[in-house]
N, C-alpha and C. Protein backbone atom coordinates (compact mmCIF):
# COMPACT_ATOMS: atom_id res chain seq x y z
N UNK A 1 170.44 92.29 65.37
CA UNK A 1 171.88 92.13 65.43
C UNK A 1 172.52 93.51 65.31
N UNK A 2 173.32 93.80 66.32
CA UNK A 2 174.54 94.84 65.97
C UNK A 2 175.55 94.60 65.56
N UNK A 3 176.39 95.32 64.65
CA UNK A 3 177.58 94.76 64.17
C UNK A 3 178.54 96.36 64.09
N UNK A 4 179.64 96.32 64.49
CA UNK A 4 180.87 97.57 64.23
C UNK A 4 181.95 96.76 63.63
N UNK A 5 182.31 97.53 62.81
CA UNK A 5 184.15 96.83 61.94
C UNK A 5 184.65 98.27 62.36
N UNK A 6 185.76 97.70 62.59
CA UNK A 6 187.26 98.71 62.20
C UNK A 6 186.99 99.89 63.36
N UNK A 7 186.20 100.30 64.30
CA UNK A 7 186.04 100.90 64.99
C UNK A 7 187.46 101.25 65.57
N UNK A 8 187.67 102.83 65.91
CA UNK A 8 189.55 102.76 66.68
C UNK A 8 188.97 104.24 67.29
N UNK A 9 189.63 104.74 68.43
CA UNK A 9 189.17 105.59 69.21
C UNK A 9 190.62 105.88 70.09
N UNK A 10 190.74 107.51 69.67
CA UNK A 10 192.16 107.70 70.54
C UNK A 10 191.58 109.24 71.18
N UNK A 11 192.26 109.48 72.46
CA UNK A 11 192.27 111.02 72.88
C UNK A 11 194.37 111.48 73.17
N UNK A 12 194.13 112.22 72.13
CA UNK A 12 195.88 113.09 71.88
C UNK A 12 196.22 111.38 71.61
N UNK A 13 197.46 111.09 72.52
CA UNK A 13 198.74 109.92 72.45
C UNK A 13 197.81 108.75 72.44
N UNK A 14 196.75 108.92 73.28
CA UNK A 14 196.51 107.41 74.14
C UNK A 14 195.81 106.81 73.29
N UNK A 15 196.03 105.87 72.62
CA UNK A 15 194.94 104.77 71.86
C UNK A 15 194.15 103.89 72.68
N UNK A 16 192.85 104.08 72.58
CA UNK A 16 191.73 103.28 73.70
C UNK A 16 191.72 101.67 73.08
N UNK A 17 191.07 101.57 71.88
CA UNK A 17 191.37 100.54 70.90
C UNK A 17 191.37 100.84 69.18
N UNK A 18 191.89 99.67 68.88
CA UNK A 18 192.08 100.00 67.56
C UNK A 18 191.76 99.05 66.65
N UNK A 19 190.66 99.11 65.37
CA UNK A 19 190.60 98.69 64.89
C UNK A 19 189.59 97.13 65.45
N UNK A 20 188.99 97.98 66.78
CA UNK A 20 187.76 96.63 66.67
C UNK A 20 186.61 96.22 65.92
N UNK A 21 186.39 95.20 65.68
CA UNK A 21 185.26 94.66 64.86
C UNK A 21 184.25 93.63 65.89
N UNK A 22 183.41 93.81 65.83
CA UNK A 22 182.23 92.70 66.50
C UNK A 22 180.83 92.38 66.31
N UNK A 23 180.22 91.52 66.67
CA UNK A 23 178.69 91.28 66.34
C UNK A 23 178.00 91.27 67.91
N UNK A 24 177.12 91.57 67.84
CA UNK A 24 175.76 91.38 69.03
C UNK A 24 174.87 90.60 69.08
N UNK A 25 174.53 89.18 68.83
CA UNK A 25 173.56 88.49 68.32
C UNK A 25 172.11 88.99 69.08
N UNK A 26 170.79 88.83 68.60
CA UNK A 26 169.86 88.70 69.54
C UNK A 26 169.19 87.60 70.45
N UNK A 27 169.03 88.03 71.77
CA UNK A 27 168.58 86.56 72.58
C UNK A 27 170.23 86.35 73.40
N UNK A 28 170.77 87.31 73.25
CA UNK A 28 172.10 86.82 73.97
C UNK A 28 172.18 87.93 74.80
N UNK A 29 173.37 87.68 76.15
CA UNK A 29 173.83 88.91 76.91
C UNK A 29 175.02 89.32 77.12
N UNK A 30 175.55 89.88 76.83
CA UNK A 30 176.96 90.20 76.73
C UNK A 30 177.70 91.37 77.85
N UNK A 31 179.23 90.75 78.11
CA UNK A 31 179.45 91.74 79.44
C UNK A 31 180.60 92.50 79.02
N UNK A 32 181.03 93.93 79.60
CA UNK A 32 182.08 94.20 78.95
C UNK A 32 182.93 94.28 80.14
N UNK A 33 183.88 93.97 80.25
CA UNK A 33 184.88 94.38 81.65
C UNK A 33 186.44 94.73 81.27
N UNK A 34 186.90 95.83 81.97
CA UNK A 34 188.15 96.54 81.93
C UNK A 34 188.40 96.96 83.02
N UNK A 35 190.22 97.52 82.95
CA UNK A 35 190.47 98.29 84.21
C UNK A 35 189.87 99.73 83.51
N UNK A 36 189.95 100.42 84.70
CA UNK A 36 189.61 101.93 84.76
C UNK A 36 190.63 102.51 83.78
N UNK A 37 189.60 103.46 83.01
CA UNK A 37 190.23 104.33 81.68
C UNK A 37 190.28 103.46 80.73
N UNK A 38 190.13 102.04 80.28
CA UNK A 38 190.35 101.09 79.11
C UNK A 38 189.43 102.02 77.98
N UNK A 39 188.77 102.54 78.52
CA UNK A 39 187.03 102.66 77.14
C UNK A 39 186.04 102.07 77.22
N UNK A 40 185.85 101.72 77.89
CA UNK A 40 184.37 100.66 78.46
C UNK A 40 183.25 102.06 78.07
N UNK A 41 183.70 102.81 78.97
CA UNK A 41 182.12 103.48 78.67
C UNK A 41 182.21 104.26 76.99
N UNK A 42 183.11 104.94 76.60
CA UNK A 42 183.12 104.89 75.64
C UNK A 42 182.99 103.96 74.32
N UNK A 43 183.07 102.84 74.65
CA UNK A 43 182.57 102.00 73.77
C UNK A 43 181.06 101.94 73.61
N UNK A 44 180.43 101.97 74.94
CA UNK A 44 179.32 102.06 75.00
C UNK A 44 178.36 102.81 74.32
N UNK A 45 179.34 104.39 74.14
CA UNK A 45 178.44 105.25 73.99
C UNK A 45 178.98 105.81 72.34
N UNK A 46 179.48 104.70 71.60
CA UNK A 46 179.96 104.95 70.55
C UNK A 46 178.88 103.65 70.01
N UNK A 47 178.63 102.72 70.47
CA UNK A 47 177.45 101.90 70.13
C UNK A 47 176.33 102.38 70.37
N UNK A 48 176.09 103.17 71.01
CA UNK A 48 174.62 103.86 71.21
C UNK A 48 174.08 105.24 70.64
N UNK A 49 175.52 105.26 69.55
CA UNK A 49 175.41 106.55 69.26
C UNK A 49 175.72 107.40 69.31
């Protein structure tokens, strides 16, 4: 299981998100989808480390 609380991520003005929390169960697949610039990949790569 993965789990993030309170996670928030801004560059200067722009707030990407704020204050997310979530779980990852195992045995499951999960999708992420946004428009362009939301933070998708940055989310990614803030879960991976």
């Amino acid at each position: 299981m993965l789990t993030v609380s309170e996670v928030t991520k801004s560059y200067g003005g722009k707030v990407l998100f704020e204050s997310v929390s979530t779980s990852f169960d195992p045995g499951h697949r999960y999708g992420l989808t946004g428009a362009n610039g939301a933070g998708k990949s940055t989310f990614m790569k803030i879960l991976a480390g």
